[in-house]
C-alpha atoms as a PDB file:
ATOM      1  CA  UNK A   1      67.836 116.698 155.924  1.00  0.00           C
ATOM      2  CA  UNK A   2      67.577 113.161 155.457  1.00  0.00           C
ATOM      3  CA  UNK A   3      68.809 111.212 152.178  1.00  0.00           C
ATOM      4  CA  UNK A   4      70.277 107.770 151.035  1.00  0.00           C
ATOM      5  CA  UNK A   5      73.540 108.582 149.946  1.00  0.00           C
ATOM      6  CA  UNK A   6      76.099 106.213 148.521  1.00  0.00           C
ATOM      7  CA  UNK A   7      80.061 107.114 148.726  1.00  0.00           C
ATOM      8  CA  UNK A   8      81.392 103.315 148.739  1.00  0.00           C
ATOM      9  CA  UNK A   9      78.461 102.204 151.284  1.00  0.00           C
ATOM     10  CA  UNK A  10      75.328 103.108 151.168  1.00  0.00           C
ATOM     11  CA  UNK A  11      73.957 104.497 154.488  1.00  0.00           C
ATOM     12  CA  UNK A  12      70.673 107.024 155.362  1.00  0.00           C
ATOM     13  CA  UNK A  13      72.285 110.289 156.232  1.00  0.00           C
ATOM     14  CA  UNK A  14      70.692 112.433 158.745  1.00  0.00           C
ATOM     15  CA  UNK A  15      72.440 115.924 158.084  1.00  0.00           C
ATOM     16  CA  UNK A  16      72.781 115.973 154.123  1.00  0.00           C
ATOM     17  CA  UNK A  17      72.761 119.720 152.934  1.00  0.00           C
ATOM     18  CA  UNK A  18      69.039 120.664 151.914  1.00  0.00           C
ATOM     19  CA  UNK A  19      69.266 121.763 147.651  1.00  0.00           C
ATOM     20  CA  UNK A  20      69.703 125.433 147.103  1.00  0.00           C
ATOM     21  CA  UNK A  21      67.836 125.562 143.573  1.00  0.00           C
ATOM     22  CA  UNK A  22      68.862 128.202 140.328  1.00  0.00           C
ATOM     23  CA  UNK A  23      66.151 130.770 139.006  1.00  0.00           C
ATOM     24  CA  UNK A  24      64.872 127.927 136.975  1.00  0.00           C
ATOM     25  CA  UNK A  25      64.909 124.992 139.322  1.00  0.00           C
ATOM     26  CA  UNK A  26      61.920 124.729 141.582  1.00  0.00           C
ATOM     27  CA  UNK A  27      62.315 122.580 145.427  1.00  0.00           C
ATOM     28  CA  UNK A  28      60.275 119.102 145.171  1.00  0.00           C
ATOM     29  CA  UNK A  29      59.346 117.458 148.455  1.00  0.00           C
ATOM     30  CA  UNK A  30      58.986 113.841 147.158  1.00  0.00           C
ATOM     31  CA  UNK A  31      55.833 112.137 147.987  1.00  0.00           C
ATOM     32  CA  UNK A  32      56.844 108.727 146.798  1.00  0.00           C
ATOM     33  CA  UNK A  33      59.931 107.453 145.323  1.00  0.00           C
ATOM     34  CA  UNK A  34      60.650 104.062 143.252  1.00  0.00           C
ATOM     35  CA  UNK A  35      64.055 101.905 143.287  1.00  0.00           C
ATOM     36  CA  UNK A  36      64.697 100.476 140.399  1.00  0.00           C
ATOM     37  CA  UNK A  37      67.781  98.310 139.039  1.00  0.00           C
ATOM     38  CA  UNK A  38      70.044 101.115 137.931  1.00  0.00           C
ATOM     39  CA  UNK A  39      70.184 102.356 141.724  1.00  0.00           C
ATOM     40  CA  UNK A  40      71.283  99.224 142.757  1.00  0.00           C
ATOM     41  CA  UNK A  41      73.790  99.009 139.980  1.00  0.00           C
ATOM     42  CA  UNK A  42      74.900 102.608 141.180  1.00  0.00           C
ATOM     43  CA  UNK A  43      75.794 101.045 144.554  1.00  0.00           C
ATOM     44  CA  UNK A  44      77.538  97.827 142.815  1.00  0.00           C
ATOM     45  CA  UNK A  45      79.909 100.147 141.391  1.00  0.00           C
ATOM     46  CA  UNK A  46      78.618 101.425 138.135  1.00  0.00           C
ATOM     47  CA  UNK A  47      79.376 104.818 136.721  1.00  0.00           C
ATOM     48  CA  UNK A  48      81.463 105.239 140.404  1.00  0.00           C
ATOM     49  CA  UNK A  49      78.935 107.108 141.449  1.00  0.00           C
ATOM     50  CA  UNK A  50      78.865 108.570 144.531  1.00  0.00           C
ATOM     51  CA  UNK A  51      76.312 111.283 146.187  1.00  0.00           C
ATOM     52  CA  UNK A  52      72.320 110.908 146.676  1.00  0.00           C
ATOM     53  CA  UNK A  53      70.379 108.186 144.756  1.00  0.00           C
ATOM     54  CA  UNK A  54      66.809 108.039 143.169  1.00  0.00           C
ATOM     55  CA  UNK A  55      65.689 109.039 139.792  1.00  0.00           C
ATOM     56  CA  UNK A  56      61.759 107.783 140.155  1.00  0.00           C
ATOM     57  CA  UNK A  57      59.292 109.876 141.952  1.00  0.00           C
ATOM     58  CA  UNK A  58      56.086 111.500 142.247  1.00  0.00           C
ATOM     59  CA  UNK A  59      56.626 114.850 144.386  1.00  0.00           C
ATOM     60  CA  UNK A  60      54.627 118.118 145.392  1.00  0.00           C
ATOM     61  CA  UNK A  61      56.439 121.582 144.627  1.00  0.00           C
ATOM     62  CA  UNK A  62      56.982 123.325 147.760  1.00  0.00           C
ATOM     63  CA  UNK A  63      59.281 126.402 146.659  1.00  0.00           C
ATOM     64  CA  UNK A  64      60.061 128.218 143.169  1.00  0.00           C
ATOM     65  CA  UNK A  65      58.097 129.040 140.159  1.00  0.00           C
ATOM     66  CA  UNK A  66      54.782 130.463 140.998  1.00  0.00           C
ATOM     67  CA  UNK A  67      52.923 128.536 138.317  1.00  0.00           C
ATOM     68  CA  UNK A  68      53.980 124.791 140.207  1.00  0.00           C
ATOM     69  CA  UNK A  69      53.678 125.253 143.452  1.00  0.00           C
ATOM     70  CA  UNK A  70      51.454 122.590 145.268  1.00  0.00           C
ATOM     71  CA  UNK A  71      51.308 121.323 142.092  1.00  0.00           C
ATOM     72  CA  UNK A  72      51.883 117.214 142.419  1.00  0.00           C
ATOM     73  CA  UNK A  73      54.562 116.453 139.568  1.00  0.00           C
ATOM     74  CA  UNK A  74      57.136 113.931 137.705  1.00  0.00           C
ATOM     75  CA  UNK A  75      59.880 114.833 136.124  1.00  0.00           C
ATOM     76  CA  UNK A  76      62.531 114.018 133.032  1.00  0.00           C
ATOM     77  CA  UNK A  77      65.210 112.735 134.599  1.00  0.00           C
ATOM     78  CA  UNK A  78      67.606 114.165 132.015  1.00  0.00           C
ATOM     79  CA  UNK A  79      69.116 118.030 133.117  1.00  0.00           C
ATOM     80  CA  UNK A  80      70.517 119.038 129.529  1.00  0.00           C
ATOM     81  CA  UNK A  81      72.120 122.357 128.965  1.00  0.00           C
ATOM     82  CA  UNK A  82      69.662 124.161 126.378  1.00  0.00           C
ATOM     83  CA  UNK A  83      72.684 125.454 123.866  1.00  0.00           C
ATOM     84  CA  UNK A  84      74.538 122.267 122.362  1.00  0.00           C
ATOM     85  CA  UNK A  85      73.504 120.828 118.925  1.00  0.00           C
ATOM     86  CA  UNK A  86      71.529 117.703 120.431  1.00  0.00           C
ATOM     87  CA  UNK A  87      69.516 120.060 122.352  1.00  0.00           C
ATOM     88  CA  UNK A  88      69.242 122.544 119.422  1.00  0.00           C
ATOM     89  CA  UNK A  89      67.649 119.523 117.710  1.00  0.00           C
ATOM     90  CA  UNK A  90      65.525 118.856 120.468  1.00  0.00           C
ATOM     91  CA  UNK A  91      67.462 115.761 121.925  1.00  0.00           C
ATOM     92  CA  UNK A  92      68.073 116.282 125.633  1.00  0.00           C
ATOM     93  CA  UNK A  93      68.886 113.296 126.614  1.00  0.00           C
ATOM     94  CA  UNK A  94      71.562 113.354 124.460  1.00  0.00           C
ATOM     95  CA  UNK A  95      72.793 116.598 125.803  1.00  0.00           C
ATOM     96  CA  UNK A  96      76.563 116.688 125.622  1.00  0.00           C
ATOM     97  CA  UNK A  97      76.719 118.255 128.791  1.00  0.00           C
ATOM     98  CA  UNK A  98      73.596 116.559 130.830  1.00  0.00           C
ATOM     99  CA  UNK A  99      73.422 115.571 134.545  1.00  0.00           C
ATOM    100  CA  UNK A 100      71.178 112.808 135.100  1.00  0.00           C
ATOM    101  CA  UNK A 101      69.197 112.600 138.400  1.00  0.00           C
ATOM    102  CA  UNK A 102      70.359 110.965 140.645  1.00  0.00           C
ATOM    103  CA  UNK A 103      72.717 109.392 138.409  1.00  0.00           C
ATOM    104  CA  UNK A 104      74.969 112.077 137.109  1.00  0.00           C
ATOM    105  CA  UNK A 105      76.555 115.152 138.565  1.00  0.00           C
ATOM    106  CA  UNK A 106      73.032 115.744 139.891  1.00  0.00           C
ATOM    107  CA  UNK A 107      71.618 115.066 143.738  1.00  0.00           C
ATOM    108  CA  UNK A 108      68.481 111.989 143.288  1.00  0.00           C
ATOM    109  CA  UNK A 109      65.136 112.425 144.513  1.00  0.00           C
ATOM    110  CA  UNK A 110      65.576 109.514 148.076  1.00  0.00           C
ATOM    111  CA  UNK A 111      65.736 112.817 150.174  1.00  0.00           C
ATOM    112  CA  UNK A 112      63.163 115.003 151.816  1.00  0.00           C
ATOM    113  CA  UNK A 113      64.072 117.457 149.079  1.00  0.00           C
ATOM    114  CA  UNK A 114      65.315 117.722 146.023  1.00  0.00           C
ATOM    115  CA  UNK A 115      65.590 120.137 143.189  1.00  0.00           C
ATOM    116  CA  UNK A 116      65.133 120.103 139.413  1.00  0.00           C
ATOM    117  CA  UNK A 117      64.419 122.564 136.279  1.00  0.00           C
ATOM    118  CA  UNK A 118      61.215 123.954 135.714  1.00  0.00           C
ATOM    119  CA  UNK A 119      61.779 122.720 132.112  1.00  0.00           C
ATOM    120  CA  UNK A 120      61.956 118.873 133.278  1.00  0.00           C
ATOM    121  CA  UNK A 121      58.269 119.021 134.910  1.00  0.00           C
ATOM    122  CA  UNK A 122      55.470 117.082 133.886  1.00  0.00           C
ATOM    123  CA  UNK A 123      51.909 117.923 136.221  1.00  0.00           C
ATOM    124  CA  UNK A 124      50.302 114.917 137.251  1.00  0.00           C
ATOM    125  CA  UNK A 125      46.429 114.090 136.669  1.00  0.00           C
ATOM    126  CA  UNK A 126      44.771 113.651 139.654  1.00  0.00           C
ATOM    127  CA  UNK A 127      43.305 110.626 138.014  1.00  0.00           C
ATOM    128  CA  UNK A 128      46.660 108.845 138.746  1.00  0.00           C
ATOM    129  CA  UNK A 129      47.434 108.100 142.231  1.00  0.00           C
ATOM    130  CA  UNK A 130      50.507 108.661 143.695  1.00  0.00           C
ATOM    131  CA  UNK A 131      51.728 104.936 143.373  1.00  0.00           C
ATOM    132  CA  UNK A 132      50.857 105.008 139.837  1.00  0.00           C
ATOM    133  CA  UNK A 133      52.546 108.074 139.182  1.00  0.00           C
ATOM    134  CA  UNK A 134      56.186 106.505 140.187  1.00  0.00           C
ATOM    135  CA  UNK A 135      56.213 104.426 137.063  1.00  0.00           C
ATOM    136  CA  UNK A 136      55.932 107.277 134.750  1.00  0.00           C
ATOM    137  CA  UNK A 137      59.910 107.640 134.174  1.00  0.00           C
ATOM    138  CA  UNK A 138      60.562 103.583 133.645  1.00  0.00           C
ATOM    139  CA  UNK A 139      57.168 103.328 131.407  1.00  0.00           C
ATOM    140  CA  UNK A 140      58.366 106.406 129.144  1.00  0.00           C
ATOM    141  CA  UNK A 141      61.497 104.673 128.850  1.00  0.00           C
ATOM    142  CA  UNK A 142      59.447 101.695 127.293  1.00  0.00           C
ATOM    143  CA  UNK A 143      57.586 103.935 125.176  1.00  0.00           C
ATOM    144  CA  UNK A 144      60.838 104.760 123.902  1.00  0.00           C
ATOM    145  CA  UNK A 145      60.860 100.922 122.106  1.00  0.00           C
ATOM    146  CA  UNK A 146      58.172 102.541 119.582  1.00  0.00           C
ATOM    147  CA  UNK A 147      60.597 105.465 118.806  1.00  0.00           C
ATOM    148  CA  UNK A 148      63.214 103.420 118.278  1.00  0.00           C
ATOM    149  CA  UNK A 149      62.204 100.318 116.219  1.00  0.00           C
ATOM    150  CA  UNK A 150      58.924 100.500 114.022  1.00  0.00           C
ATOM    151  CA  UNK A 151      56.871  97.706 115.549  1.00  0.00           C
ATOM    152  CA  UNK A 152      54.093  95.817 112.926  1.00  0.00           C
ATOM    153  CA  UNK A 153      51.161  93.851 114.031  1.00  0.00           C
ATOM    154  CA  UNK A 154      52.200  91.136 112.110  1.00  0.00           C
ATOM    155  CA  UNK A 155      55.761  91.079 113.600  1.00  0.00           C
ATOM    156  CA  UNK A 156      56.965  88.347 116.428  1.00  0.00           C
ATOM    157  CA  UNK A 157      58.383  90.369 119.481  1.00  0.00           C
ATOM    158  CA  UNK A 158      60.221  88.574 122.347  1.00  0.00           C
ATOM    159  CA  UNK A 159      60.891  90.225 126.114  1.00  0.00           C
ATOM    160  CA  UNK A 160      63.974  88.692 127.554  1.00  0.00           C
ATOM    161  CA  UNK A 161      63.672  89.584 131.648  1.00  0.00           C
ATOM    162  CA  UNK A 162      60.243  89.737 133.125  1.00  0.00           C
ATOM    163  CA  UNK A 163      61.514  91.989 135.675  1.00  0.00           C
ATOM    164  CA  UNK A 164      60.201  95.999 136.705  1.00  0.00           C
ATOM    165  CA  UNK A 165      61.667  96.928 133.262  1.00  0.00           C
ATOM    166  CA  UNK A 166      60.066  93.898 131.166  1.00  0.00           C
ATOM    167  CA  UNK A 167      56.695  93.826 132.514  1.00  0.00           C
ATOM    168  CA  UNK A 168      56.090  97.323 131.511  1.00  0.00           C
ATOM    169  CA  UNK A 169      57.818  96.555 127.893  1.00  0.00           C
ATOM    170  CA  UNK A 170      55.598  93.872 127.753  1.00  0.00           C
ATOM    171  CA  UNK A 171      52.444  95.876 128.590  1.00  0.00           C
ATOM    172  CA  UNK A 172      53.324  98.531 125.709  1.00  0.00           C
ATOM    173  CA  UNK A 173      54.352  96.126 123.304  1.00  0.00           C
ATOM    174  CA  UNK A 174      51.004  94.489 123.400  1.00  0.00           C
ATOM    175  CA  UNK A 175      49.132  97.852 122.368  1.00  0.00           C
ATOM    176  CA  UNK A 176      51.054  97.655 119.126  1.00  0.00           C
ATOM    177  CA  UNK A 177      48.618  94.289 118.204  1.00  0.00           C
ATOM    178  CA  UNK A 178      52.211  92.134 117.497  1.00  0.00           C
ATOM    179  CA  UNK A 179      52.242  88.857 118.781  1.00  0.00           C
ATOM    180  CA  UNK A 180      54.404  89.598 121.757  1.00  0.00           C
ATOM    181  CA  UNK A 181      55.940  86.886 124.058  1.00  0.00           C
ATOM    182  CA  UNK A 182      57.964  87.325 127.623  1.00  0.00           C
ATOM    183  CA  UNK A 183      60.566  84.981 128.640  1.00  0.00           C
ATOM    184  CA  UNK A 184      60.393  84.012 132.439  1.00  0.00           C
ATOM    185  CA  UNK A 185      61.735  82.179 135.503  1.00  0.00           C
ATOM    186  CA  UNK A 186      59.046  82.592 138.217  1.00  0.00           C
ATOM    187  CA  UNK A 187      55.421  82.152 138.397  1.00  0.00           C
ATOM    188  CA  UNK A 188      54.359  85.203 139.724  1.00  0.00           C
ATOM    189  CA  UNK A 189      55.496  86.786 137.140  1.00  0.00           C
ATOM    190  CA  UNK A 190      54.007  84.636 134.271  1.00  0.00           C
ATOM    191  CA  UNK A 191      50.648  85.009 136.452  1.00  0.00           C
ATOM    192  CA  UNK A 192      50.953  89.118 135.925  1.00  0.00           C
ATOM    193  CA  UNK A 193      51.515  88.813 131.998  1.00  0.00           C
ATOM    194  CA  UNK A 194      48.689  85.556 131.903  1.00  0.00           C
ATOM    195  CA  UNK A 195      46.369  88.721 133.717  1.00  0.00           C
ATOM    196  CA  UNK A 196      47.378  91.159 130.958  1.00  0.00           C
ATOM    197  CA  UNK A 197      46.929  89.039 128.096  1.00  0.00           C
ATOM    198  CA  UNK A 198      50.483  88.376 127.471  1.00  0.00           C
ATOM    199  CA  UNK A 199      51.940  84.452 126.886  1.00  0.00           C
ATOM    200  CA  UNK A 200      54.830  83.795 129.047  1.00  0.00           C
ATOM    201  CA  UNK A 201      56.809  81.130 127.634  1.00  0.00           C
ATOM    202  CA  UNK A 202      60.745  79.223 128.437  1.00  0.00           C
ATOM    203  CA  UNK A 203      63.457  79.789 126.771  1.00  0.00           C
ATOM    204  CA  UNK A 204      63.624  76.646 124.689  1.00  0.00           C
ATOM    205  CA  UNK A 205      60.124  77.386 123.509  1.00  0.00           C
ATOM    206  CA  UNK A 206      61.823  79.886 121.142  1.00  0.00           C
ATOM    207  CA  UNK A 207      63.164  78.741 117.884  1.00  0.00           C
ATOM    208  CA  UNK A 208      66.531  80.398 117.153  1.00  0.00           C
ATOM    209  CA  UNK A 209      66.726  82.796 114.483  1.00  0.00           C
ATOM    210  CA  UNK A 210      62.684  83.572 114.563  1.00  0.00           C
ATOM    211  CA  UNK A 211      62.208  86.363 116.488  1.00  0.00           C
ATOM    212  CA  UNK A 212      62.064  89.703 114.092  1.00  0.00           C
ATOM    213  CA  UNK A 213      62.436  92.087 117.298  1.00  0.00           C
ATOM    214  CA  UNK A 214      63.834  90.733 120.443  1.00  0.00           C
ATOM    215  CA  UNK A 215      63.926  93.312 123.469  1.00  0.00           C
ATOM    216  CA  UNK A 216      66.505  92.656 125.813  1.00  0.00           C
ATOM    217  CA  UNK A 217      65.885  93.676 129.457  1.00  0.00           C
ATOM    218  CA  UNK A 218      68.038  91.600 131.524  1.00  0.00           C
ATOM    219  CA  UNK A 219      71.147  94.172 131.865  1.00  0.00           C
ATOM    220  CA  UNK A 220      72.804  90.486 131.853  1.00  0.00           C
ATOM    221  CA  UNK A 221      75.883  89.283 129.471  1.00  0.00           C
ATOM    222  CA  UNK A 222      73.801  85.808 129.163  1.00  0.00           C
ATOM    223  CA  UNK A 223      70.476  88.004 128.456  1.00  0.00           C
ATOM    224  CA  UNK A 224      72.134  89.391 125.047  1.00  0.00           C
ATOM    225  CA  UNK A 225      74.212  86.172 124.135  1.00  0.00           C
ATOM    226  CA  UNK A 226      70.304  84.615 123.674  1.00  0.00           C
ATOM    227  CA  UNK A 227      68.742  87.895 121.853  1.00  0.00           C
ATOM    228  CA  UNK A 228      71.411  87.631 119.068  1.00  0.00           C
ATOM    229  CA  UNK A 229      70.254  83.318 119.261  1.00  0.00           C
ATOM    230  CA  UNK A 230      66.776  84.311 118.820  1.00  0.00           C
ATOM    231  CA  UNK A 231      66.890  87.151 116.351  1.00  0.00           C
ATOM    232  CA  UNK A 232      66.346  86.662 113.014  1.00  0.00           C
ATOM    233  CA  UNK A 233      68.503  87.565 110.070  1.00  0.00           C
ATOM    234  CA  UNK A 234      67.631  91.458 109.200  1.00  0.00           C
ATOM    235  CA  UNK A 235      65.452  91.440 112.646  1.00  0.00           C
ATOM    236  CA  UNK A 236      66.390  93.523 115.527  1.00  0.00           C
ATOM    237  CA  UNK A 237      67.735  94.152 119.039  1.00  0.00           C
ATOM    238  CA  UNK A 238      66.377  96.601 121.367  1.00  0.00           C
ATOM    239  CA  UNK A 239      68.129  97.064 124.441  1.00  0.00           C
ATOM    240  CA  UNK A 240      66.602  98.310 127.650  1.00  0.00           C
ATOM    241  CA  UNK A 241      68.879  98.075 130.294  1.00  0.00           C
ATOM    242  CA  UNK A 242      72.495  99.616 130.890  1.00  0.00           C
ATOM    243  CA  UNK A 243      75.282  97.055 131.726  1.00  0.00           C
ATOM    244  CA  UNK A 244      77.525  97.132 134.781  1.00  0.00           C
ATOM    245  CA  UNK A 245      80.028  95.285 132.982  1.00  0.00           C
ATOM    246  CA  UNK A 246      81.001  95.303 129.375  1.00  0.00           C
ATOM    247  CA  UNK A 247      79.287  92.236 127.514  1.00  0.00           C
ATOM    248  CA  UNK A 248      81.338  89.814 125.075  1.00  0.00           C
ATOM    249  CA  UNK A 249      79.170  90.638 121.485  1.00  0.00           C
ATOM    250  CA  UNK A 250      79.621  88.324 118.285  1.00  0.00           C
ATOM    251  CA  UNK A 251      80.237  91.319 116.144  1.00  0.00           C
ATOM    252  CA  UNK A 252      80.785  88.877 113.198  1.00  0.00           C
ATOM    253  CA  UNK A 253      77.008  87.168 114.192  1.00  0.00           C
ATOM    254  CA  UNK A 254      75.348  90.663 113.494  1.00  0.00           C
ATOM    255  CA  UNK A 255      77.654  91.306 110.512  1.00  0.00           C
ATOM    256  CA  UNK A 256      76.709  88.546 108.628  1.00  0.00           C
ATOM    257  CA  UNK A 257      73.133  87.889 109.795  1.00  0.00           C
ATOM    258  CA  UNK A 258      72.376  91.982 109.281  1.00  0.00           C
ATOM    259  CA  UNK A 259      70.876  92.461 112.727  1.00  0.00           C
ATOM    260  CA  UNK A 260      70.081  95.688 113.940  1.00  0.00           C
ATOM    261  CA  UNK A 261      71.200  96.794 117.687  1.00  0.00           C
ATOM    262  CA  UNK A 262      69.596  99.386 119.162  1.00  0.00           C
ATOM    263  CA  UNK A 263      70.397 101.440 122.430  1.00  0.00           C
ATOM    264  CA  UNK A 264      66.894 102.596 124.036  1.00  0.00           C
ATOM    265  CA  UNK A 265      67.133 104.840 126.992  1.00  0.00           C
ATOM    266  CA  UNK A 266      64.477 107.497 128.023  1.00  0.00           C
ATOM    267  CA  UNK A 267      61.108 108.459 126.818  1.00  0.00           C
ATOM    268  CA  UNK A 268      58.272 110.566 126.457  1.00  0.00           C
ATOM    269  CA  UNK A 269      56.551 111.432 129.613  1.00  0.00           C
ATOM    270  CA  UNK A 270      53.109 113.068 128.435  1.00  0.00           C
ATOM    271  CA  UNK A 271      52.614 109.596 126.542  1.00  0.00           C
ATOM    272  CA  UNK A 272      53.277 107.660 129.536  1.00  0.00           C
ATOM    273  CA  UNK A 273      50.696 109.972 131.659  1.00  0.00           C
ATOM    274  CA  UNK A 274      48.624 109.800 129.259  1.00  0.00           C
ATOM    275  CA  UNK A 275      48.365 105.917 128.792  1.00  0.00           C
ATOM    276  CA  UNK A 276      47.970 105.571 133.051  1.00  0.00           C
ATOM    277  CA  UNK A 277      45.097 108.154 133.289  1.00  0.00           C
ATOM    278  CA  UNK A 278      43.848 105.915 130.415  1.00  0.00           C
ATOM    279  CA  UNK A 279      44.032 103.043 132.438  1.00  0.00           C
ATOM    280  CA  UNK A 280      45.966 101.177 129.604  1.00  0.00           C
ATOM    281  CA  UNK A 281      48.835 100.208 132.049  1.00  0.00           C
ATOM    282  CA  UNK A 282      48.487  98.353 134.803  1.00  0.00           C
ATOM    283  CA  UNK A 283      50.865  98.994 137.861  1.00  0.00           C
ATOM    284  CA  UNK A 284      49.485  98.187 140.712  1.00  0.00           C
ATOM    285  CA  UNK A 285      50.107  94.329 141.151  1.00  0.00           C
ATOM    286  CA  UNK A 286      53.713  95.350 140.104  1.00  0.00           C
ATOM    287  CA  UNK A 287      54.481  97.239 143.704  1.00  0.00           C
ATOM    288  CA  UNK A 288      56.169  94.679 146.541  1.00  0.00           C
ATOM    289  CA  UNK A 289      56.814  97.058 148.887  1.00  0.00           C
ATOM    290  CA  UNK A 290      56.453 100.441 150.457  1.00  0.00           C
ATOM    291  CA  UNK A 291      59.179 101.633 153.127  1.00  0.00           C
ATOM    292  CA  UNK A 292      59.455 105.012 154.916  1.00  0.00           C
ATOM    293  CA  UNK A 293      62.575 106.659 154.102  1.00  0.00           C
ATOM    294  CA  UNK A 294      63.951 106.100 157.782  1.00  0.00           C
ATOM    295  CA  UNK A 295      63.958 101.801 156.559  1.00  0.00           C
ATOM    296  CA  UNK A 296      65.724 102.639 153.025  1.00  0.00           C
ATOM    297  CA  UNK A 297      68.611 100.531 153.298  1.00  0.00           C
ATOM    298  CA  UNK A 298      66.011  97.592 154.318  1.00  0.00           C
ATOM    299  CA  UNK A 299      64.043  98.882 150.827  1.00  0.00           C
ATOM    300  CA  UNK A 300      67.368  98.461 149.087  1.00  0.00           C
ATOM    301  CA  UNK A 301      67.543  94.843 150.408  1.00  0.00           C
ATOM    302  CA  UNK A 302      64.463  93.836 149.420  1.00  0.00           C
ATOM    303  CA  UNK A 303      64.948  95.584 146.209  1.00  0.00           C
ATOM    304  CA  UNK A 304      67.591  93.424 145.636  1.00  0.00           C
ATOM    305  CA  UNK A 305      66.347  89.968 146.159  1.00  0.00           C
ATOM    306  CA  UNK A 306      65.957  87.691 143.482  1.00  0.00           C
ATOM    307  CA  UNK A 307      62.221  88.194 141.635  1.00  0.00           C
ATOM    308  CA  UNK A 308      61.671  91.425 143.195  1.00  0.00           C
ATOM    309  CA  UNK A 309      59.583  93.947 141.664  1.00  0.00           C
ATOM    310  CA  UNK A 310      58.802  96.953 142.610  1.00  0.00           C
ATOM    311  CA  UNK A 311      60.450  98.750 146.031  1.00  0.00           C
ATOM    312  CA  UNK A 312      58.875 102.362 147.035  1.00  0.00           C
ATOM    313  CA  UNK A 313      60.064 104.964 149.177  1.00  0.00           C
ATOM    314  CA  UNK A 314      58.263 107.480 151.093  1.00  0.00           C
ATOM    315  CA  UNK A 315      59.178 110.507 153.145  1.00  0.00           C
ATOM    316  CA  UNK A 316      56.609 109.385 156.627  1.00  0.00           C
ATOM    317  CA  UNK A 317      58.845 108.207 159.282  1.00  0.00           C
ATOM    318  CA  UNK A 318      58.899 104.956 160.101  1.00  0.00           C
END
């Protein structure tokens, strides 16, 4: 089987073992499959990861429970263990002894197989094509903003990082009816936000201490250092991306000002399927690139470049 493993180098292996699923995992043969920046953190050295990669995908069962087979699917990324007290209170993704996909203790989805619980499926509309369907996991994880942070229409919401991630925050963010403003660098990507209705401004058009929730999507040291700038006293701080290294925080800053820092991580799938068969979302313009599986290590490369958006993966050979 083939499948874009990364032990120290990333490489395309031709003879990776094929998944040998539980009673409760079903076999997914992936039918597209989206890089995003935590894979290429994984292979920067985060989390010292080592086996196969991908966490983003739209797949077709092939093998397992009766009731999914053929059926085209996403899934929670998030394998939790059913019997711990976050999972008792229905928090999975806290789990206290999770695997993450791809990520975790668990094989990723850049294969011609993979395998994951029954319990982690969502079935996809046929209203959503395939391409569509890979931004599911990343736009649940905006979603997740809403659960975390009530959101006003009459509150002032900033987007540092008009990447993958900040696009889509941007996009859900406007739904609330706040008066919501991205942060960018390049033109394309001030042309996407102009297209949805969303102002994309510079840096020094923001006054410090005015912003009453600032969502921080940059991953970057520099990123949070102008969220706690922008914030206002008693506002808050969502942030959206994991760091590869640890950033330096003015504890004494959010002491005295009262800010609010909130971790945001994954989110509810039905809501994101829902708001894509509702046409609510746009994705399309947000894809760069689609790769056979044969060319990953190119995808990664392109993944990687400065201003990139979205890199897919598929299964056809190249």
């Amino acid at each position: 089987m083939r499948a874009v493993t990364f032990n120290g180098a990333l490489r395309l292996a031709t003879d990776a073992a094929e998944p040998a699923r539980a009673d409760d995992e079903v076999i997914i043969r992936p039918l597209l499959a989206g890089i995003c920046n935590t894979d290429l953190e994984l292979t920067r050295g985060y989390k010292d990861f080592s086996g196969i990669l991908g966490h983003e995908f739209v797949g077709e069962v092939v093998e397992g429970d009766n009731n999914w087979l053929g059926r085209r699917v996403v899934g929670e990324i998030n394998i939790a263990c059913g019997e711990c007290d976050f999972c008792r209170r229905d928090i999975p993704s806290q789990c206290r002894h999770r695997k993450t996909l791809g990520i975790s203790d668990y094989a990723g989805v850049f294969a011609d197989y993979f395998k994951l619980p029954v319990a982690n499926l969502y079935m996809v509309d046929d209203s959503i094509p395939d391409r569509a369907a890979t931004f599911v996991e990343p736009l649940a994880a905006c979603l997740q903003i809403l659960e975390a942070v009530h959101i006003s229409p009459r509150d002032r919401v900033v987007v540092i990082g008009a990447g993958k991630m900040g696009l889509l925050a941007a996009q859900v963010l406007r739904l609330t009816g706040a008066d919501v403003q991205v942060i960018v660098r390049r033109n394309r990507q001030a042309e996407l936000l102009a297209g949805w209705g969303v102002p994309a401004v510079e840096r020094e058009a923001i006054a410090d201490k005015s912003i009453d929730v600032v969502v921080e999507c940059t991953g970057d040291e520099s990123g949070f250092a102008e969220a706690l700038k922008m914030v206002r006293p008693r506002g808050a701080i969502v942030l959206k991306s994991t760091y590869a290294h640890n950033p330096a925080l003015d504890i004494s800053h959010v002491v005295v000002h009262e800010i609010k820092v909130i971790g945001s991580r994954c989110g509810p799938f039905d809501a994101a399927l829902r708001l894509l068969a509702q046409g609510l979302i746009e994705v399309e313009s947000m894809i760069d690139a689609v790769y056979p599986l044969d060319r990953a290590l190119d995808a990664f490369d392109r993944a990687a470049q400065p201003g990139a958006l979205k890199v897919l993966l598929t299964p056809a050979v190249g």
